[in-house]
C-alpha atoms as a PDB file:
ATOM      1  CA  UNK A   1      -5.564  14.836  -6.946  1.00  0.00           C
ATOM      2  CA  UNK A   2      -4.206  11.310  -6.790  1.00  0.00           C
ATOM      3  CA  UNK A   3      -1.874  10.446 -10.812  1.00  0.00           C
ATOM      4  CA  UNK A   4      -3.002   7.029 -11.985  1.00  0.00           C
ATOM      5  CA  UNK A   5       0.191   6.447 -14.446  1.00  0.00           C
ATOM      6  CA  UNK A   6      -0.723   5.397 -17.811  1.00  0.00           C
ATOM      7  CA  UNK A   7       2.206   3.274 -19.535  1.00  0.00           C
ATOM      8  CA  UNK A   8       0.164   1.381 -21.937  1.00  0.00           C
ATOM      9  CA  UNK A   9      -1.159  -1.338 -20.708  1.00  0.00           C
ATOM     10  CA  UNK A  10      -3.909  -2.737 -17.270  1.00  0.00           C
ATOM     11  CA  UNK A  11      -6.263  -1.736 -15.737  1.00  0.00           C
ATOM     12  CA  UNK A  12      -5.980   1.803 -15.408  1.00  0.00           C
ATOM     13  CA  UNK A  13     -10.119   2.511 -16.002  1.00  0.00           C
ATOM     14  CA  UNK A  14     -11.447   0.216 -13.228  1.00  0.00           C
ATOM     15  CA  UNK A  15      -8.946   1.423 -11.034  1.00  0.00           C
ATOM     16  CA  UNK A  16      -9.772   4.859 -11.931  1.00  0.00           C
ATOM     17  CA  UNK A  17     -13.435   3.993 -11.306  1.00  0.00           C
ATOM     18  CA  UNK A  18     -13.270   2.760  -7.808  1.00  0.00           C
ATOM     19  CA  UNK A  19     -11.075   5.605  -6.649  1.00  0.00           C
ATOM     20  CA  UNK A  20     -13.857   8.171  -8.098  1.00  0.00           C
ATOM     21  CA  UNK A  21     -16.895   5.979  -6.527  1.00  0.00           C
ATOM     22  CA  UNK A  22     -14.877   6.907  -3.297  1.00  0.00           C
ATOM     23  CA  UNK A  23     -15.194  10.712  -3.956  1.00  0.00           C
ATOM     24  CA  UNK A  24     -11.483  10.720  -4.810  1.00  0.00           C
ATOM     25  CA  UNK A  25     -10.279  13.022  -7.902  1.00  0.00           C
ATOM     26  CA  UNK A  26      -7.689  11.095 -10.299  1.00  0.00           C
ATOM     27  CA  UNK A  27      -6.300  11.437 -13.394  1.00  0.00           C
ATOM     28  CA  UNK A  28      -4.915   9.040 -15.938  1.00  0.00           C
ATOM     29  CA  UNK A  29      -1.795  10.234 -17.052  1.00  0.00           C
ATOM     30  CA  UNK A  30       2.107  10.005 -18.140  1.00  0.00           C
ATOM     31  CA  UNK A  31       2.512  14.030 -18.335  1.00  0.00           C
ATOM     32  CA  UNK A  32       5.631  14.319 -15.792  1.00  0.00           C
ATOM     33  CA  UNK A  33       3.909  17.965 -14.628  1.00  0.00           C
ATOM     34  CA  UNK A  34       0.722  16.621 -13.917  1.00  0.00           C
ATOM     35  CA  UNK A  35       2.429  13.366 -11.847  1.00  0.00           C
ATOM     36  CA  UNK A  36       4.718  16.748  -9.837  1.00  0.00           C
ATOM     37  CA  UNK A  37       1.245  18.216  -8.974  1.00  0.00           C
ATOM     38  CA  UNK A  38      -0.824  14.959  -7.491  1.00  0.00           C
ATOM     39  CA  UNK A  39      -0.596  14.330  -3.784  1.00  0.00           C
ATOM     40  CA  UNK A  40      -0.339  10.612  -4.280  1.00  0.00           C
ATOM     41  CA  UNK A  41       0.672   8.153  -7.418  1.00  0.00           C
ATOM     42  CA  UNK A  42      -0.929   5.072  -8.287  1.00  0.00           C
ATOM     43  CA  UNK A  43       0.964   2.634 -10.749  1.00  0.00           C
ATOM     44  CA  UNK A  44      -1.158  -0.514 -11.790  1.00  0.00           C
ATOM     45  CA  UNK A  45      -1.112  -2.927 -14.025  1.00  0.00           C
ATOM     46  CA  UNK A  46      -1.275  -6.290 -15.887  1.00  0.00           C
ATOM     47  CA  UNK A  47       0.754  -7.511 -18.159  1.00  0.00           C
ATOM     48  CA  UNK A  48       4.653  -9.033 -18.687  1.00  0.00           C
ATOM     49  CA  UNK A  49       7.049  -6.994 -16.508  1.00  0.00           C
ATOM     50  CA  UNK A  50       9.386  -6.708 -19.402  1.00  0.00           C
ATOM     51  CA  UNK A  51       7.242  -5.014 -21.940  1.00  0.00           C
ATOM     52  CA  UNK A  52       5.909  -2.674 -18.738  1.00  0.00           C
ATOM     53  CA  UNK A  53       9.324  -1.915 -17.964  1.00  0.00           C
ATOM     54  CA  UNK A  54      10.190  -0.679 -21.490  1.00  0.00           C
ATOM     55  CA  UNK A  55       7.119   1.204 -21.675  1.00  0.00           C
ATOM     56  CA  UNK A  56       7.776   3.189 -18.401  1.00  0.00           C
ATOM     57  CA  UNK A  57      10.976   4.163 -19.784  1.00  0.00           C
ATOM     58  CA  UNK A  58       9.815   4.764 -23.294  1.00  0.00           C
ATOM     59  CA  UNK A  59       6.956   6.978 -21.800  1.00  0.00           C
ATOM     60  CA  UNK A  60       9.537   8.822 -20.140  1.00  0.00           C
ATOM     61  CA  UNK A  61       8.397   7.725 -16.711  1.00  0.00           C
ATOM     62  CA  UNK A  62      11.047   6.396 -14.515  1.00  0.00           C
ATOM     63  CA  UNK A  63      12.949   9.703 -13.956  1.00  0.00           C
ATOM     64  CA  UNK A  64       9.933  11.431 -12.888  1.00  0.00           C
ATOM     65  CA  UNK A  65       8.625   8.101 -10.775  1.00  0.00           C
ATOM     66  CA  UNK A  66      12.149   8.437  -8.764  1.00  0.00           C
ATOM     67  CA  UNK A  67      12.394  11.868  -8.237  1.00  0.00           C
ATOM     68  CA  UNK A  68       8.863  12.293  -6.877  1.00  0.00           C
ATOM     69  CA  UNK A  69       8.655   9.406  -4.899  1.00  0.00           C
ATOM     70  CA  UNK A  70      12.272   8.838  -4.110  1.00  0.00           C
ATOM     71  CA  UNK A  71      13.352  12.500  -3.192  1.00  0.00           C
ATOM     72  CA  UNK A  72      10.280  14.023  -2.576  1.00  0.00           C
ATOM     73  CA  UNK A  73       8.692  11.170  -0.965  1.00  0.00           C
ATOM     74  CA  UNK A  74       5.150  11.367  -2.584  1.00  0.00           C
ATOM     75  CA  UNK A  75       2.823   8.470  -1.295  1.00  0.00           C
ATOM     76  CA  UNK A  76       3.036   5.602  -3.483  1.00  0.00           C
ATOM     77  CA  UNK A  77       0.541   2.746  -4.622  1.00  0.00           C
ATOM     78  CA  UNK A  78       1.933  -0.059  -6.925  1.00  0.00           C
ATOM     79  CA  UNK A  79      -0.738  -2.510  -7.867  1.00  0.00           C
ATOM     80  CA  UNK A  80       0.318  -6.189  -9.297  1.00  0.00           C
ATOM     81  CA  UNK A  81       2.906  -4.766 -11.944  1.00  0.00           C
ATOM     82  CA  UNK A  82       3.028  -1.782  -9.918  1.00  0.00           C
ATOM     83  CA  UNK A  83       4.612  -3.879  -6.979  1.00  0.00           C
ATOM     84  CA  UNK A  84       6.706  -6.164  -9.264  1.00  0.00           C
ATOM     85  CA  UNK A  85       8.301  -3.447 -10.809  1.00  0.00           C
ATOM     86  CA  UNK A  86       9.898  -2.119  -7.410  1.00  0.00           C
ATOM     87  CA  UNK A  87      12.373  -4.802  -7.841  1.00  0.00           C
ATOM     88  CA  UNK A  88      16.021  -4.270  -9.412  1.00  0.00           C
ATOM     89  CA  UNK A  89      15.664  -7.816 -11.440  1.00  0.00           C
ATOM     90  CA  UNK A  90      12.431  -9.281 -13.216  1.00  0.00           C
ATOM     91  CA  UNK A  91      12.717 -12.457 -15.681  1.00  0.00           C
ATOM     92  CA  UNK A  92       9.408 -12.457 -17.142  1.00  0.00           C
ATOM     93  CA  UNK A  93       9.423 -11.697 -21.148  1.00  0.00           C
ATOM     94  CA  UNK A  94      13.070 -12.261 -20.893  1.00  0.00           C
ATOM     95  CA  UNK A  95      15.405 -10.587 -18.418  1.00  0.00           C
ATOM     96  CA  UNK A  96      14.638  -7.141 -17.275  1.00  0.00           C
ATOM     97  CA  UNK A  97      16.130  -3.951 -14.455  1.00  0.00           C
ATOM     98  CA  UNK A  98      13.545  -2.823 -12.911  1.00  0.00           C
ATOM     99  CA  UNK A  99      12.852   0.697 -11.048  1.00  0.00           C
ATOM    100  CA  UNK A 100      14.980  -0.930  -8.045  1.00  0.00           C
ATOM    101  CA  UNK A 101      13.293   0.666  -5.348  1.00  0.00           C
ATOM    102  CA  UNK A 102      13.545  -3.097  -3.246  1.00  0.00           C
ATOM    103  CA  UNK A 103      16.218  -5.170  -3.007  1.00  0.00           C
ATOM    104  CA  UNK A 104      14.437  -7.860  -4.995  1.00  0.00           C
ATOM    105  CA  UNK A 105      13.745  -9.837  -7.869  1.00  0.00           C
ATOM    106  CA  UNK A 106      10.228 -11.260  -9.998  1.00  0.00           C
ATOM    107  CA  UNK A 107       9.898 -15.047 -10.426  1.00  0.00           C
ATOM    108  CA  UNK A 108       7.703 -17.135 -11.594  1.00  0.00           C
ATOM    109  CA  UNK A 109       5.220 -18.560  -9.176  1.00  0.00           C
ATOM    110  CA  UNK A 110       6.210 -22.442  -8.642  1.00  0.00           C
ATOM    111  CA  UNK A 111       3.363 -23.855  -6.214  1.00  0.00           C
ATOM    112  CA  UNK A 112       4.179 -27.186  -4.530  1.00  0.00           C
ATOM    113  CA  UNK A 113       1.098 -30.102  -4.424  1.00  0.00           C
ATOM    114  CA  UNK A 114      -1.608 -30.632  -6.850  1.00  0.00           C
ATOM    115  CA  UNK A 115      -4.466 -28.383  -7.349  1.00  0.00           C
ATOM    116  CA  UNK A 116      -2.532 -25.594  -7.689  1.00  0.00           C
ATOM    117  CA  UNK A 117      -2.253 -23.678 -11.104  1.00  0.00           C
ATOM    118  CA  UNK A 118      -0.740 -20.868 -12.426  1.00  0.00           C
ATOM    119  CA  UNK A 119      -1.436 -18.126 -13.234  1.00  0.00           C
ATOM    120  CA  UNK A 120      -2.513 -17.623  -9.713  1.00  0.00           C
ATOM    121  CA  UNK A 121      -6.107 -16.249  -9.871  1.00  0.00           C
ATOM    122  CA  UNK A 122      -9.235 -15.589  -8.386  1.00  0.00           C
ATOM    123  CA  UNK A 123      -9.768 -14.814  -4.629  1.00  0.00           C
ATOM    124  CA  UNK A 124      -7.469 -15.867  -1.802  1.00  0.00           C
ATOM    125  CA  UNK A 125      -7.004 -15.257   2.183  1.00  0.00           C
ATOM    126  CA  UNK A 126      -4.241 -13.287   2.845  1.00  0.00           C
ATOM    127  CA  UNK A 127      -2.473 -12.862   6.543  1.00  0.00           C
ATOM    128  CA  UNK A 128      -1.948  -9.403   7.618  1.00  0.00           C
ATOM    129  CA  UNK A 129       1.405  -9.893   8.917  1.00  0.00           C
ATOM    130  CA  UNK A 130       1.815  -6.096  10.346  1.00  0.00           C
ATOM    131  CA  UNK A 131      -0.045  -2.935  11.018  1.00  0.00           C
ATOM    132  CA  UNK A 132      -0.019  -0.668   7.744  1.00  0.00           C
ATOM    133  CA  UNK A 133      -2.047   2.598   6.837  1.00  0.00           C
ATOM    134  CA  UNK A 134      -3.811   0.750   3.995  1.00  0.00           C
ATOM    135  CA  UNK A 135      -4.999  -1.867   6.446  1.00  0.00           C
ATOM    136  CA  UNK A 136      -6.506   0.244   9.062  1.00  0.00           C
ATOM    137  CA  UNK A 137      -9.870  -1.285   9.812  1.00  0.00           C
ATOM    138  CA  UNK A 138      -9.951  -4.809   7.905  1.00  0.00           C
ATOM    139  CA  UNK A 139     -10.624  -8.225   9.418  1.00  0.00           C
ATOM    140  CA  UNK A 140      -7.438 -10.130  10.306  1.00  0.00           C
ATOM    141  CA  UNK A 141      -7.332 -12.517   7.304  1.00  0.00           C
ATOM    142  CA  UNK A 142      -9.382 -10.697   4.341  1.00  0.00           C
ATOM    143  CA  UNK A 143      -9.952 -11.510   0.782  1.00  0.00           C
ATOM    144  CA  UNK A 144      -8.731 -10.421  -2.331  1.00  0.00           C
ATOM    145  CA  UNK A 145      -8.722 -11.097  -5.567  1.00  0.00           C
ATOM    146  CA  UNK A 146      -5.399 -12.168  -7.558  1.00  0.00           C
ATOM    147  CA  UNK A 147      -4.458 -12.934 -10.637  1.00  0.00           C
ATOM    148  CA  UNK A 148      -0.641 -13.311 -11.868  1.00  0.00           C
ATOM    149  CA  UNK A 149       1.998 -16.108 -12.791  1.00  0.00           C
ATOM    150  CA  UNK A 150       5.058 -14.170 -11.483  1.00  0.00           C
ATOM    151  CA  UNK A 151       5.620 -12.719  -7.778  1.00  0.00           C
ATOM    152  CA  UNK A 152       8.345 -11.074  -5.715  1.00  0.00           C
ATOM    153  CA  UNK A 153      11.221 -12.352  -3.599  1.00  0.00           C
ATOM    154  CA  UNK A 154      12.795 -10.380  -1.350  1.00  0.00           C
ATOM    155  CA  UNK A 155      16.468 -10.111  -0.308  1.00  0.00           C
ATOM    156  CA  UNK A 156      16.627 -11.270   3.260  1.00  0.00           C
ATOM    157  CA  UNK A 157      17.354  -7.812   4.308  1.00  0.00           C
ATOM    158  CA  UNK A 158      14.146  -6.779   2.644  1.00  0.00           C
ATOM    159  CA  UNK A 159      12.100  -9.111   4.650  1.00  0.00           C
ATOM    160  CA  UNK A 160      10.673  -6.218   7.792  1.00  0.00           C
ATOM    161  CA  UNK A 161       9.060  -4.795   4.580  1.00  0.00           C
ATOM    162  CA  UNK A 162       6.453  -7.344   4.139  1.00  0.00           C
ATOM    163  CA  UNK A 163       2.876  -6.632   5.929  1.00  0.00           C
ATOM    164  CA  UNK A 164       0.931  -9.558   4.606  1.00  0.00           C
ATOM    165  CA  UNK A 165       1.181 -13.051   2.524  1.00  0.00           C
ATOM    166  CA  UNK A 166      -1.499 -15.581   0.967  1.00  0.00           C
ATOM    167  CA  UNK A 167      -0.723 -18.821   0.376  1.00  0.00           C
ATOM    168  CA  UNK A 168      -0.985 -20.384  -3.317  1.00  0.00           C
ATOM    169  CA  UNK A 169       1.151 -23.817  -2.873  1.00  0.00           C
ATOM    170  CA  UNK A 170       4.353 -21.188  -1.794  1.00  0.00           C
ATOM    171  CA  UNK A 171       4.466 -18.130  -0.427  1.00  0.00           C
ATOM    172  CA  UNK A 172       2.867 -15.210  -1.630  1.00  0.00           C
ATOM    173  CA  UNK A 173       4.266 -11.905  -0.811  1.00  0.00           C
ATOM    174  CA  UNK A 174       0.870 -10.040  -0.970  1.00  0.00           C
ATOM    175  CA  UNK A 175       1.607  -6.604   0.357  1.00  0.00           C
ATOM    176  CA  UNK A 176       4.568  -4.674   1.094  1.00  0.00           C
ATOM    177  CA  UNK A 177       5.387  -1.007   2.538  1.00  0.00           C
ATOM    178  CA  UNK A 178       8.619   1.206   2.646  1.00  0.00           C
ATOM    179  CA  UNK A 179       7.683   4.108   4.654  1.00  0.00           C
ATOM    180  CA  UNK A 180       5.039   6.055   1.973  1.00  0.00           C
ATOM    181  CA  UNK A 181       5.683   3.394  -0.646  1.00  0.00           C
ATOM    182  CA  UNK A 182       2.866   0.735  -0.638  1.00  0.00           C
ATOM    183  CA  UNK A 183       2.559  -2.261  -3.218  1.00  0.00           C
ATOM    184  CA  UNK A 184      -0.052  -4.969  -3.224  1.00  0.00           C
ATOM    185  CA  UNK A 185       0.253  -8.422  -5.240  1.00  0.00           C
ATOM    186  CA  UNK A 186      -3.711  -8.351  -5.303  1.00  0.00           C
ATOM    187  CA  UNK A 187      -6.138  -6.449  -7.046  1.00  0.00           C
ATOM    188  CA  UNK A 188      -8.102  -4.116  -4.624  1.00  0.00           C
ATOM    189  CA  UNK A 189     -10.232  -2.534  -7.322  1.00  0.00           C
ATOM    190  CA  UNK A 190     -11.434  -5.899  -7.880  1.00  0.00           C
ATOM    191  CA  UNK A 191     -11.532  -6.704  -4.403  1.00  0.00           C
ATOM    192  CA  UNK A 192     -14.645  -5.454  -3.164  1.00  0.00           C
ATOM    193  CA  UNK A 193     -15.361  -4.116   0.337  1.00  0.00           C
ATOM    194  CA  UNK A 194     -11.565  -5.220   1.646  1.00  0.00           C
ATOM    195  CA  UNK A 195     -10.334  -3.568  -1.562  1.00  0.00           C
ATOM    196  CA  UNK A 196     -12.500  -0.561  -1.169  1.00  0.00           C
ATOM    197  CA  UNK A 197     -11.084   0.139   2.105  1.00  0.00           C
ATOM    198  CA  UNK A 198      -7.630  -0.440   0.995  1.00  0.00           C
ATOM    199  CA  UNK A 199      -8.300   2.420  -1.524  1.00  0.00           C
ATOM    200  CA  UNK A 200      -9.555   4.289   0.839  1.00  0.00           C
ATOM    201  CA  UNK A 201      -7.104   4.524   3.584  1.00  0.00           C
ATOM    202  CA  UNK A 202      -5.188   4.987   0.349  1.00  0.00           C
ATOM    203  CA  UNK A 203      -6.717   8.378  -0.313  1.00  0.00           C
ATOM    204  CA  UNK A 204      -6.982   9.377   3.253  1.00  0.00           C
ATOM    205  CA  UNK A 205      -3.182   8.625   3.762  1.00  0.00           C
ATOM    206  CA  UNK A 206      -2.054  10.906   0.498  1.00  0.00           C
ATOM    207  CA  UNK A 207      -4.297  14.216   1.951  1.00  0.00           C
ATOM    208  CA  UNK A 208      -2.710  13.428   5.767  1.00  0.00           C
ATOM    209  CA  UNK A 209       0.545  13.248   3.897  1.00  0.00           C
ATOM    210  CA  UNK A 210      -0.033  16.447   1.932  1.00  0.00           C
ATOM    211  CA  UNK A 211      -0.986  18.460   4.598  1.00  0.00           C
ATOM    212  CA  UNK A 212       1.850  17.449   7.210  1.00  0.00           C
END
């Protein structure tokens, strides 16, 4: 059983949906015992990384995030908030800590030339910049779909965590991985095919995991 955590605000329903059109059994939840019993967790979301923040900790959520994926090293899928939210700093709806799993901080988006806009959305190329289990049979440079206004910089010492980047006027860091932690910028329950298989090797990479 894969946990989608439910803090209050996204997409937690389509995410939910494509998961189950792939056979997979989720829950939506923010019950710490059910989150101890999944083989993998799946954090989404839309919304201001602020508000998200407080929510998580309001819900009661951080604590339990940390010690199963921290100590016990459960398999880990942060989608759009749920990668932003990695970092120790974010300075959207004011100033906020976040879980401070990456040595990094959330920024606005500032794209360089004209026809560039922010919030960045709708579909994009994004370069695979290493192998990762969520990439395993995609196309070099696939699609996805984006939409946000903020994004994630990494400390220099964070940088061998990166596996792929789009380009939106500036740098997009579109996909990281720490060991079983995996974050995407993109959306890839929105992202059809490439998405589907990102979910995918997703669910195949949680039972592998649980069974080692």
């Amino acid at each position: 059983m894969l946990a989608i955590v439910d803090y209050g605000m996204g997409n937690l329903k389509s995410v939910a949906n494509a998961l189950e059109g792939l056979s997979a059994e989720v829950t939506l939840t923010r019950d710490s015992s059910v989150i101890e019993q999944a083989e993998g967790i799946i954090l989404p979301g839309v919304g201001a990384f602020g508000e998200g923040m407080r929510n998580l900790h309001t819900f009661g959520l951080v604590d339990v995030l940390r010690r199963e994926v921290i100590e016990k090293k459960k398999p880990y899928l942060g989608i759009c908030l749920g990668l932003q939210f990695l970092a120790h700093t974010g300075y959207e709806d004011g100033e906020s800590r976040g879980l401070g799993w990456v040595n990094g901080t959330v920024k606005l988006i500032e794209p360089k030339g004209d026809g560039y806009k922010v919030p960045h959305m709708g579909w994009n190329n994004v370069k695979i910049l290493k192998k990762s289990e969520i990439f395993a049979g995609l196309k070099d440079d696939p699609v996805f779909y984006f939409v946000h206004s903020y994004g994630l910089e990494l400390d220099p010492s964070e940088e061998s965590i990166v596996t792929s980047v789009a380009e939106h006027g500036c740098r997009i860091i579109a996909s990281i991985q720490k060991g079983h932690i995996f974050a995407t910028q993109f959306h890839p329950e929105k992202s059809q095919s490439a998405g589907l298989m990102v979910l995918k090797n997703f669910i195949s990479y949680c039972k592998s995991h649980a069974q080692a």
